[in-house]
Protein backbone atom coordinates (compact mmCIF):
# COMPACT_ATOMS: atom_id res chain seq x y z
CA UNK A 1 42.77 -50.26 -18.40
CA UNK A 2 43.88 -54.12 -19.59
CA UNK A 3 42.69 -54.55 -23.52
CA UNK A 4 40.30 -56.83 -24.31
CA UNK A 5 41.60 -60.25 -24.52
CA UNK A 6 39.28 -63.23 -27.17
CA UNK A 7 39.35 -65.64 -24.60
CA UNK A 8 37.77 -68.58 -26.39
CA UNK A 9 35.60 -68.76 -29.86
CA UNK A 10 33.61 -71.82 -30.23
CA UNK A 11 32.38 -71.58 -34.28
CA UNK A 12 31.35 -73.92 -36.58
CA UNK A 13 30.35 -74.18 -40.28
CA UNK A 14 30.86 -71.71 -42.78
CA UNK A 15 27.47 -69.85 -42.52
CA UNK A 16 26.95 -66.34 -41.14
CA UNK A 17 24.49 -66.36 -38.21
CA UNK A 18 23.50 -62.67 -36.83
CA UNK A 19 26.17 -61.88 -34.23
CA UNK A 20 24.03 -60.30 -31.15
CA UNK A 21 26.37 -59.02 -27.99
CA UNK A 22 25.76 -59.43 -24.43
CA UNK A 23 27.72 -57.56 -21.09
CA UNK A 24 27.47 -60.13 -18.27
CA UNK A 25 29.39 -60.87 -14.76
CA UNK A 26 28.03 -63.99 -14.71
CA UNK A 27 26.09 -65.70 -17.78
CA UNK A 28 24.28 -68.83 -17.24
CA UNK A 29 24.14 -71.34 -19.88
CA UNK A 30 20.79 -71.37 -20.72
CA UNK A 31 21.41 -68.23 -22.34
CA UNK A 32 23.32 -69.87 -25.46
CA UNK A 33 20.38 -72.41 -25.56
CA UNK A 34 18.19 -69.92 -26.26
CA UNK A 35 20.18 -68.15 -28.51
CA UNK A 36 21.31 -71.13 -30.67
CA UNK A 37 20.45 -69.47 -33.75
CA UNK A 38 22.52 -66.39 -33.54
CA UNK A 39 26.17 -65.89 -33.13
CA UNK A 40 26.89 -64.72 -29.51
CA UNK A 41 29.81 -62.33 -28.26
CA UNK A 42 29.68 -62.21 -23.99
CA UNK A 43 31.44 -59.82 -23.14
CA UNK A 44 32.89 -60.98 -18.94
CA UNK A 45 35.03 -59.62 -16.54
CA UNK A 46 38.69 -60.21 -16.61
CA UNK A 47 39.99 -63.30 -15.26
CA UNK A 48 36.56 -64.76 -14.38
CA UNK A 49 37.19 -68.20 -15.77
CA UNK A 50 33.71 -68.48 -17.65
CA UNK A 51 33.74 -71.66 -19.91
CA UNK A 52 30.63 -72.65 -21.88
CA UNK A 53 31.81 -76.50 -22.27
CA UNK A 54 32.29 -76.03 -26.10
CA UNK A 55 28.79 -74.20 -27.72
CA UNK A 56 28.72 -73.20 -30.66
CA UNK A 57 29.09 -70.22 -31.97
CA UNK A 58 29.83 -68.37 -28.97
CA UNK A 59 32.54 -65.94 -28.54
CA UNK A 60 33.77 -65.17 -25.29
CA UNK A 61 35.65 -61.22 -24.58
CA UNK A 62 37.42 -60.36 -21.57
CA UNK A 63 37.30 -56.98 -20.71
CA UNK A 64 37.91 -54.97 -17.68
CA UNK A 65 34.14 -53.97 -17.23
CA UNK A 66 33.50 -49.98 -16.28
CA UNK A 67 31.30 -47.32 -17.72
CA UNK A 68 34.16 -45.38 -19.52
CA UNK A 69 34.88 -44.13 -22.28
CA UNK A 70 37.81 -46.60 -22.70
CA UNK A 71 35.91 -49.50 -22.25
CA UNK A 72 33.33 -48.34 -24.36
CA UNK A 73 35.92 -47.71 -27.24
CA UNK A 74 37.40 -51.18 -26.94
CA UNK A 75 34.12 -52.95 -27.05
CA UNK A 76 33.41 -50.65 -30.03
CA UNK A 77 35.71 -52.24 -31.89
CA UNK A 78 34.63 -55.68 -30.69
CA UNK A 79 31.70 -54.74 -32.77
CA UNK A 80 32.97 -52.97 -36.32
CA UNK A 81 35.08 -56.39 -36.17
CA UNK A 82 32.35 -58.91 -35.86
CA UNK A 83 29.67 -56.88 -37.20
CA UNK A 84 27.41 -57.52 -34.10
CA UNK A 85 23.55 -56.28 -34.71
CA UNK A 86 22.57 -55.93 -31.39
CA UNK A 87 23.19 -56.06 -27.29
CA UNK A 88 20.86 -57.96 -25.56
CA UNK A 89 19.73 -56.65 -21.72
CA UNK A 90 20.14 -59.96 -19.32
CA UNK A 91 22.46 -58.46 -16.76
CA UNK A 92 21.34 -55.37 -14.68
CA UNK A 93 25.17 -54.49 -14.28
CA UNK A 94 25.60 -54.41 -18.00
CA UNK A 95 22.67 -52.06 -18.92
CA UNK A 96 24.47 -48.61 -18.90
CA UNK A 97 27.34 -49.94 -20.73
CA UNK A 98 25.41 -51.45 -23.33
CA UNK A 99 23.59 -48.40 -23.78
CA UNK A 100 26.72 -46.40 -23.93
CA UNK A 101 28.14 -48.97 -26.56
CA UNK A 102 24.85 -48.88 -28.79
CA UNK A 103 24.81 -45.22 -29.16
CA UNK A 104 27.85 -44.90 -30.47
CA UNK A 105 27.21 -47.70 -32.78
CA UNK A 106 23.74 -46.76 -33.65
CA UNK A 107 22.23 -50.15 -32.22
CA UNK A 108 18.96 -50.40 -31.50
CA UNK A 109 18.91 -50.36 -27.25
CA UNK A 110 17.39 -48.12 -25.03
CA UNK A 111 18.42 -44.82 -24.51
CA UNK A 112 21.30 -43.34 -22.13
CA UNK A 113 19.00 -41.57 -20.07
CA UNK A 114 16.42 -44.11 -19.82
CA UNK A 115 19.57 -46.54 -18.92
CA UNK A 116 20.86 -44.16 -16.09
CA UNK A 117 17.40 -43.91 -14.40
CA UNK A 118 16.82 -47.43 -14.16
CA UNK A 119 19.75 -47.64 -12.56
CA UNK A 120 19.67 -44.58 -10.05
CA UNK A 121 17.20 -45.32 -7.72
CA UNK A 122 17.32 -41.59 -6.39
CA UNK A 123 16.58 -40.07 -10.15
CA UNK A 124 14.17 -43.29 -11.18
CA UNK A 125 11.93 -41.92 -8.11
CA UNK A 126 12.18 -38.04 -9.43
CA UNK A 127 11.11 -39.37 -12.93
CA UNK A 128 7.98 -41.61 -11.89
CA UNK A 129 6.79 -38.81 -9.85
CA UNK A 130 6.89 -36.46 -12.64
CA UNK A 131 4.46 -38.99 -14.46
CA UNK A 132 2.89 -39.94 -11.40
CA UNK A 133 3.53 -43.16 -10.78
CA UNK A 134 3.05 -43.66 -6.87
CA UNK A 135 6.88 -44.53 -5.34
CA UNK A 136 7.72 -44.23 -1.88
CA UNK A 137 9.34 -40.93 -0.28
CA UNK A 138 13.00 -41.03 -0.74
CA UNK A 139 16.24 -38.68 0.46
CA UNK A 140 19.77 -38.46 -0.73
CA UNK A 141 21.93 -39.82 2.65
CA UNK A 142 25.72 -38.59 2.69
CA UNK A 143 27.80 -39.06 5.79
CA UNK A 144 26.83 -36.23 7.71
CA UNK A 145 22.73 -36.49 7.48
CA UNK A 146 21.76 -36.77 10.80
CA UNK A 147 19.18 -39.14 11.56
CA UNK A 148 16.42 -36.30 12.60
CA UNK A 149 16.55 -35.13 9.64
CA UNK A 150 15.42 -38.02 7.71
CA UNK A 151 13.31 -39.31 10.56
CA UNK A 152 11.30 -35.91 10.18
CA UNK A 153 10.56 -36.15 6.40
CA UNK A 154 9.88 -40.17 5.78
CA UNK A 155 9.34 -41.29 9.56
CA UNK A 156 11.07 -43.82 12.11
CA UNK A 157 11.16 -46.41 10.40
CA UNK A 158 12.78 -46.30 6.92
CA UNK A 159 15.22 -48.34 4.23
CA UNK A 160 18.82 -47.47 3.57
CA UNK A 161 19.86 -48.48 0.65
CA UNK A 162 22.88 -47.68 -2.12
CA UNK A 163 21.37 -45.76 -4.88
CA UNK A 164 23.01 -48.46 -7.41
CA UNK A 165 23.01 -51.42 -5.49
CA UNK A 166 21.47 -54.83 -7.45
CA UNK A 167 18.57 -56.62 -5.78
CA UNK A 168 18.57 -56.59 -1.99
CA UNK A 169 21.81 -56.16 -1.80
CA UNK A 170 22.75 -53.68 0.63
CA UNK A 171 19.05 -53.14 1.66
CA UNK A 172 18.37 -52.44 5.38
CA UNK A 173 15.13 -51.55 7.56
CA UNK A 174 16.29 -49.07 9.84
CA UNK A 175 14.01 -48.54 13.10
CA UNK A 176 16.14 -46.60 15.54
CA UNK A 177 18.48 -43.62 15.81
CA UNK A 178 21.51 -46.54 16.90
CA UNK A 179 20.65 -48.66 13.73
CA UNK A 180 21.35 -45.71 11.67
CA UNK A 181 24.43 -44.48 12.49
CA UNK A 182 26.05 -47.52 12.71
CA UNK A 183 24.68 -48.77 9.57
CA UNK A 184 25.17 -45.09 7.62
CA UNK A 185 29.08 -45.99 7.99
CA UNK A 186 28.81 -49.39 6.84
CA UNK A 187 27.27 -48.33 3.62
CA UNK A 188 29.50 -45.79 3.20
CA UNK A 189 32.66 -47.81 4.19
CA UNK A 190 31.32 -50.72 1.78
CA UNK A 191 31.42 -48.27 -1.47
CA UNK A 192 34.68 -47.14 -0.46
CA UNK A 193 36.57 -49.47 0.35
CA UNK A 194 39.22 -50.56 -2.18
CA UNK A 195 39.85 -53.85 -1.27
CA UNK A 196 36.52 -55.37 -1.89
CA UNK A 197 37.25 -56.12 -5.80
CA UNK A 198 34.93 -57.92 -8.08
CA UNK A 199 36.34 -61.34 -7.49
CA UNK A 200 34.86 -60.71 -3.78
CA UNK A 201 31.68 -58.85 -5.25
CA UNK A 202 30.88 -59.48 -9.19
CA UNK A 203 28.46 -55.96 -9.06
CA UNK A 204 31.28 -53.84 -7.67
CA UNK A 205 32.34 -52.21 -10.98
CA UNK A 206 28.51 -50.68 -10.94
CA UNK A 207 28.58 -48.73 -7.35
CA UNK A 208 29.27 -45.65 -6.46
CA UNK A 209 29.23 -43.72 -9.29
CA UNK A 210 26.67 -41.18 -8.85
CA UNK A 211 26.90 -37.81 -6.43
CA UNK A 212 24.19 -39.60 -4.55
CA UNK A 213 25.31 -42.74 -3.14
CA UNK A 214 23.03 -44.03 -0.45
CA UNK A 215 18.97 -42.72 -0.02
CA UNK A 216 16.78 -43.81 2.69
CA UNK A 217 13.66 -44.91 1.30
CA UNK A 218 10.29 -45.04 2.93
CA UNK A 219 9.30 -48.19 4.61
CA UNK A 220 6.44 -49.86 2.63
CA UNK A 221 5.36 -52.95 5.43
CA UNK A 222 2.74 -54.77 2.48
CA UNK A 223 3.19 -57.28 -0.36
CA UNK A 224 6.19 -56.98 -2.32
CA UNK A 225 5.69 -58.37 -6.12
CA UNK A 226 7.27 -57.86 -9.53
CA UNK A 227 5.80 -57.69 -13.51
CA UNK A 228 7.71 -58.32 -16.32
CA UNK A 229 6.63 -56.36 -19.09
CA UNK A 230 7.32 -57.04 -22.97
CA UNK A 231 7.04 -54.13 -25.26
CA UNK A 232 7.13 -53.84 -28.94
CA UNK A 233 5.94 -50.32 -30.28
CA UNK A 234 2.41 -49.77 -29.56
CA UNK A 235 1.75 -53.79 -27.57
CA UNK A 236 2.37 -54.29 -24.35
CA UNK A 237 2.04 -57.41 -22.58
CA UNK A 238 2.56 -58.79 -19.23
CA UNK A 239 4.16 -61.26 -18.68
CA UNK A 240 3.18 -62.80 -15.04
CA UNK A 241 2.72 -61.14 -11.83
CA UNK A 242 5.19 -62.66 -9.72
CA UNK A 243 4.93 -61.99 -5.38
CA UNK A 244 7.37 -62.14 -3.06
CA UNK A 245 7.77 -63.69 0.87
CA UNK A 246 6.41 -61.78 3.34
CA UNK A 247 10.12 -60.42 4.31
CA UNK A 248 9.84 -57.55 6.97
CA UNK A 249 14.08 -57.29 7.53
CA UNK A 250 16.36 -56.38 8.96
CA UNK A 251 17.74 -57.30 5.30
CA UNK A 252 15.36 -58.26 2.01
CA UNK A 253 16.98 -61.61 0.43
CA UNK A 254 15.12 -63.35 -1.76
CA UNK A 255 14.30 -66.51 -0.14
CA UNK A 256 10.64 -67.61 -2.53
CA UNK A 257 8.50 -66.18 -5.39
CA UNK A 258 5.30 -67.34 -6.65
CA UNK A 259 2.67 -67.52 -8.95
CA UNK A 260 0.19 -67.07 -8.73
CA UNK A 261 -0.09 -63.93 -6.09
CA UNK A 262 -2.48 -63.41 -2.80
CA UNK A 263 -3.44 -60.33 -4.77
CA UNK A 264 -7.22 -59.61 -5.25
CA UNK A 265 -7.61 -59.32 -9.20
CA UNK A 266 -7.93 -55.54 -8.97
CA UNK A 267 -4.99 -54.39 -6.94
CA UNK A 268 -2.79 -57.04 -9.71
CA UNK A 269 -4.47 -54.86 -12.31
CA UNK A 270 -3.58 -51.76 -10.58
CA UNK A 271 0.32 -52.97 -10.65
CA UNK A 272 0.12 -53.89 -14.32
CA UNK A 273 -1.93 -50.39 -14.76
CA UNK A 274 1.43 -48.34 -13.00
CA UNK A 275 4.28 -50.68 -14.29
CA UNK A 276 3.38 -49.75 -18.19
CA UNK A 277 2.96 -46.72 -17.31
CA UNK A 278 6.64 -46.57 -15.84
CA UNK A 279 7.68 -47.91 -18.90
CA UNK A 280 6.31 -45.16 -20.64
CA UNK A 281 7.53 -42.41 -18.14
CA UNK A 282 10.93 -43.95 -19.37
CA UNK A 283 10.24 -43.80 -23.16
CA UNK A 284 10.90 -47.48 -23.44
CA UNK A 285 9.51 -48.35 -26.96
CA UNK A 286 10.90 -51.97 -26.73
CA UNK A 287 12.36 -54.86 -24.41
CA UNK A 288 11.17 -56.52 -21.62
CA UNK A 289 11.45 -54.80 -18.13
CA UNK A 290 11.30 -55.94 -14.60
CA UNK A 291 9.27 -53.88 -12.42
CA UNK A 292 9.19 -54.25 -8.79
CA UNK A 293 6.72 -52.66 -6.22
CA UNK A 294 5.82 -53.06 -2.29
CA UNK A 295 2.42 -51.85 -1.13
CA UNK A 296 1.20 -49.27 0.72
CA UNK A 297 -1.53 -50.26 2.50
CA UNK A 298 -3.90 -50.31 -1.05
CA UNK A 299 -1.13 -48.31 -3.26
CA UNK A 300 1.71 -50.43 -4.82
CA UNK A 301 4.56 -47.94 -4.60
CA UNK A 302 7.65 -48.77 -7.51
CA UNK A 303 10.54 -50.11 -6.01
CA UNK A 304 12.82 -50.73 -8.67
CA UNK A 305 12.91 -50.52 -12.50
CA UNK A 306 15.29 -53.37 -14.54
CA UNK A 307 15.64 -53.05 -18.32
CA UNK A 308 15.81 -56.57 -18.56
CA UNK A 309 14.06 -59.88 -17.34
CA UNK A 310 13.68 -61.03 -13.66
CA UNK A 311 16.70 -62.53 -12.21
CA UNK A 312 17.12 -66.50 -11.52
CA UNK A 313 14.09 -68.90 -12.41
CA UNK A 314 11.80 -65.49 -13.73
CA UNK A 315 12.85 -66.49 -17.41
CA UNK A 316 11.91 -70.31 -17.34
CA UNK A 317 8.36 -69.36 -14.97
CA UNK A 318 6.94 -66.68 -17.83
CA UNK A 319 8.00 -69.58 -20.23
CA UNK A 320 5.87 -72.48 -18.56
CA UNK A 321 3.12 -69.36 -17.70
CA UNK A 322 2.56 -67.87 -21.39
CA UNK A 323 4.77 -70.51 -23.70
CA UNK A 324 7.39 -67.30 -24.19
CA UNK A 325 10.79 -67.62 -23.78
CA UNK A 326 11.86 -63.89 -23.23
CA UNK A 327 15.47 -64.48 -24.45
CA UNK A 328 14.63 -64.87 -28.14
CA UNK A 329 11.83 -62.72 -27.77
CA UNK A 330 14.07 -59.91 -26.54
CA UNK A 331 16.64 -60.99 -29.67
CA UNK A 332 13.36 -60.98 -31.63
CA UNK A 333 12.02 -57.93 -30.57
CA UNK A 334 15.45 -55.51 -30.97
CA UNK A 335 16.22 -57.23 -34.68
CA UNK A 336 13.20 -57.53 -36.03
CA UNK A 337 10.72 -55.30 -34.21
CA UNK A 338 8.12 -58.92 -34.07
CA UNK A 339 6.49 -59.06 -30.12
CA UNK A 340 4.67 -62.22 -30.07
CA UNK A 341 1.21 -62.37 -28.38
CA UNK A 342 0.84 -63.74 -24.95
CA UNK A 343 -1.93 -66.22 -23.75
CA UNK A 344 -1.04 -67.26 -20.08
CA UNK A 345 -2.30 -70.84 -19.44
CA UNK A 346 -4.46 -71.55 -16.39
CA UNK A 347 -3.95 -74.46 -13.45
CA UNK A 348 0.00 -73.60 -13.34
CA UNK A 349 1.27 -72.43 -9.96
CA UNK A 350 5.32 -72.07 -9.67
CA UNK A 351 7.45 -71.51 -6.68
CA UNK A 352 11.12 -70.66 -7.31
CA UNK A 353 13.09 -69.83 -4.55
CA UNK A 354 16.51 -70.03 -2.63
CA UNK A 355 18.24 -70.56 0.95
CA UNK A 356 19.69 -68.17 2.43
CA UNK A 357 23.40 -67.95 4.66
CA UNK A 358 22.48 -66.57 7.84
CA UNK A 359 25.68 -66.47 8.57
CA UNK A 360 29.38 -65.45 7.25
CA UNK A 361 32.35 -68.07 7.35
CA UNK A 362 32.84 -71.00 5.35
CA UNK A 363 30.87 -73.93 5.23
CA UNK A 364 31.50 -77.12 7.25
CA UNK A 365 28.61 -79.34 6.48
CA UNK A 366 25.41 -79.40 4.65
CA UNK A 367 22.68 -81.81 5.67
CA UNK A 368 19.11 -82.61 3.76
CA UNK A 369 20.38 -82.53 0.27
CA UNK A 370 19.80 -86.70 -0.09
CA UNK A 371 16.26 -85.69 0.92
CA UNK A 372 15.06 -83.73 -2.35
CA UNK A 373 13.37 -86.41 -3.83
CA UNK A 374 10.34 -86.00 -1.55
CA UNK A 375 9.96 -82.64 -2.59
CA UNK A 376 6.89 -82.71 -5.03
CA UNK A 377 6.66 -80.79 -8.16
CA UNK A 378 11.05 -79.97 -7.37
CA UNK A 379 11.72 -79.39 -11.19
CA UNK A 380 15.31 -77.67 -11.12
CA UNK A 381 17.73 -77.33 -7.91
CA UNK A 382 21.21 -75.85 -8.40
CA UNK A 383 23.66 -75.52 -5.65
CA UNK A 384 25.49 -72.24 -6.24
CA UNK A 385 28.34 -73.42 -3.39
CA UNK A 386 30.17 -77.08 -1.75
CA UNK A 387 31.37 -77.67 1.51
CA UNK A 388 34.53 -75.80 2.53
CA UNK A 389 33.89 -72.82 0.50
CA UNK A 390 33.51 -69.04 2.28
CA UNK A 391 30.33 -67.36 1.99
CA UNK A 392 28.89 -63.99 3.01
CA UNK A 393 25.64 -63.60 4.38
CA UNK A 394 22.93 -60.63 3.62
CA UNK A 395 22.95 -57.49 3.45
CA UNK A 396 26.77 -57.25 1.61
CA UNK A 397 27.03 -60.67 -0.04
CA UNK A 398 25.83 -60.19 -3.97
CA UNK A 399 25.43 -64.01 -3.79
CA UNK A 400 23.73 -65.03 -0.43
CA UNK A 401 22.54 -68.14 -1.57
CA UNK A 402 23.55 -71.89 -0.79
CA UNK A 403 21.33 -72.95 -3.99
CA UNK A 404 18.16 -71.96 -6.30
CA UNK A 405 15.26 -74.28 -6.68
CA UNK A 406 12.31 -74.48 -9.09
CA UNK A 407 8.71 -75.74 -7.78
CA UNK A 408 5.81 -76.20 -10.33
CA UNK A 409 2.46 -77.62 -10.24
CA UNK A 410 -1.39 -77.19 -10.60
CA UNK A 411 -2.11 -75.60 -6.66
CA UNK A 412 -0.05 -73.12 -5.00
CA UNK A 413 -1.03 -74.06 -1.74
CA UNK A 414 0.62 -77.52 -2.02
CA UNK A 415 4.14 -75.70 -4.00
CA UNK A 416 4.14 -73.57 -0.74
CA UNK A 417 3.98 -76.41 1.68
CA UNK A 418 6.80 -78.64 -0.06
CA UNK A 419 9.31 -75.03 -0.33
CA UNK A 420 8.91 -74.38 3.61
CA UNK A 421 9.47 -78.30 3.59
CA UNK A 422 12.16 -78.02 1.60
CA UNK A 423 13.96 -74.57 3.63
CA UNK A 424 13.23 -77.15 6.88
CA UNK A 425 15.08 -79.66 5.52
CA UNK A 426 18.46 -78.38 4.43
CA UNK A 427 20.54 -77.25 6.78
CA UNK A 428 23.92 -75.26 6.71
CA UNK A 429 26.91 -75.60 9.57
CA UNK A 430 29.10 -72.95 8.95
CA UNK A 431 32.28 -71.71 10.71
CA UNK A 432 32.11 -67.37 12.02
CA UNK A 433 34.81 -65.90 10.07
């Protein structure tokens, strides 16, 4: 394994700030806004040409990411050397290792084992049922599982999905005996194959890894919606019940998410009832975790557990929701063991969302994107790719997206019309690969 190379240190002044660490394949910068007020080590993959345009006090390592014991030894001494207090969870890839990397330096972080299963979706489902937490029925997959087999136990219709994989990523509906077996071998051929490195997919170094690879999942056909939940000893808080688009596949991306939900006020209080109680099946004693579920017909089943906040606008929605930025309060919560209360303001509806390549190739022409200043309530929009670039649609591509976008205003109703407006409006010529 390459060592550790200091790529760039941007410090000024000659005061000590606390020095907090964070394992990311791709940080955004509103991270070191948040975090203005400590000294921040990021930790990146090798050669991938992160720059933070001159912040202060920010360090940046490069380091061949892995969960080894190598890796683990040379961020190690990243640590005795700068005296960092803490890791803070932002990157689902970086969980494990920053677990690993805490124990040995007796950090405050969650534990291995409560690392591992929120990464194994296979041993996350064996520990919820233990504690009885409703998840839907799930079997290991290898090569040779015939498609009776698993049709017999779960039903026709069912997910495949890699144990490890991030977000929808590799995530498939499966309906027929032909669907599986060609799609077993993709997944199969997908964790295998050599040449697809981290330049071509930053979540590679996380696949794999486990004796399971691939489960098929039971096929939950209601409301998919996630909780963020902030612990701190004996308070728990949630921090905004978040629901999905009615996606019914072949593949799950994320395309919109919204507050607030379609949910009747009991069945959101039945979530929040089974995602602390998750947290709790997983000894989590503080953080902020992302819990996912999908109903079944009244039940939500857990999907997925994330020791860390929701992915792309999550952060800044619970922030206009409750007045909380989770970034500090995660920094806040691991140093100093303080959980401020949460007191979610009413008339705010949000809407972030994304569009989606439907197909792989690279991009010709984009149309629509002079037209966003009719969008009402459009707060943020970041395009994520330009013309003549190569992208790769769902279910393989860890980055399916053309852009993100950020909706806000007092009635959901009128945030839903402008973001189908908006996924109208843009459109996307791209050339088959």
């Amino acid at each position: 394994m390459k060592r550790y190379q200091l790529l760039i240190i941007y410090a000024q002044g000659d005061f000590k700030m606390k020095a907090i660490g964070i394992i990311h394949a791709y940080p955004g910068k509103e991270i070191l806004q948040a975090l203005n007020e400590y000294e921040i080590h990021l930790f990146v993959p090798n050669g991938c040409g992160i720059k933070t345009d001159n912040e202060r006090n920010v360090y940046i390592h490069e380091v061949e990411l892995s969960e080894t014991d190598e890796c683990v030894n040379i961020i190690f001494e990243v640590v005795k050397t700068y005296d960092i207090k803490m890791f803070l969870p932002l990157y689902e890839g970086g969980i494990l290792l920053s677990a690993m990397v805490s124990t040995k330096a007796n950090l405050n972080f969650y534990s291995i084992p409560t690392a591992l299963a929120s990464r194994n979706k296979y041993y996350l489902k064996q520990v919820m049922q233990l504690y009885g937490v409703p998840v839907p029925n799930s079997v290991p997959v290898y090569t040779f599982t015939p498609y009776s087999y698993i049709s017999n136990i779960i039903g026709e219709n069912f997910i495949l999905k890699i144990v490890d994989s991030m977000n929808s990523q590799a995530v498939m509906l499966i309906k027929t005996e032909e669907e599986y077996n060609k799609n077993v071998k993709k997944l199969f051929g997908y964790i295998e194959c050599e040449d697809i490195t981290q330049s071509i997919d930053r979540n590679r170094f996380c696949y794999g890894k486990d004796d399971v690879k691939v489960i098929a999942q039971e096929y939950c056909s209601g409301a998919e919606v996630n909780v963020d939940v902030m612990i701190c000893g004996k308070e728990k808080y949630t921090l905004g019940i978040f629901q999905k688009a009615d996606t019914k596949g072949p593949f799950f991306p994320e395309t919109m998410s919204y507050y607030p939900s379609d949910l009747a006020e009991e069945v959101e209080t039945h979530i929040i009832q089974n995602a602390i109680k998750a947290c709790e099946a997983l000894d989590i004693r503080v953080g902020v975790v992302h819990v996912e579920f999908r109903m079944k017909d009244t039940v939500p089943c857990l999907l997925d557990m994330g020791l860390r906040p929701g992915g792309a606008y999550t952060i800044q929605a619970i922030e206009e929701i409750t007045g909380v930025n989770v970034i500090t309060q995660m920094a806040d919560i691991f140093l100093k063991g303080i959980c401020g209360k949460v007191e979610k303001k009413n008339n705010v509806s949000i809407i972030y969302g994304g569009i989606v390549f439907e197909e792989s190739g690279k991009i010709n022409r984009i149309e629509g994107l002079e037209g966003l200043e009719q969008i009402e309530g459009l707060r943020h929009f970041k395009q994520l790719v330009n013309i003549g670039d190569l992208v790769v649609s769902p279910p393989f591509s860890a980055q399916p997206h053309l852009c993100y976008y950020y909706i806000s205003g007092e009635s959901i109703m009128a945030n839903k019309e402008q973001h189908y407006k908006l996924q109208e409006m843009i459109k996307i010529d791209i050339e088959k690969k």
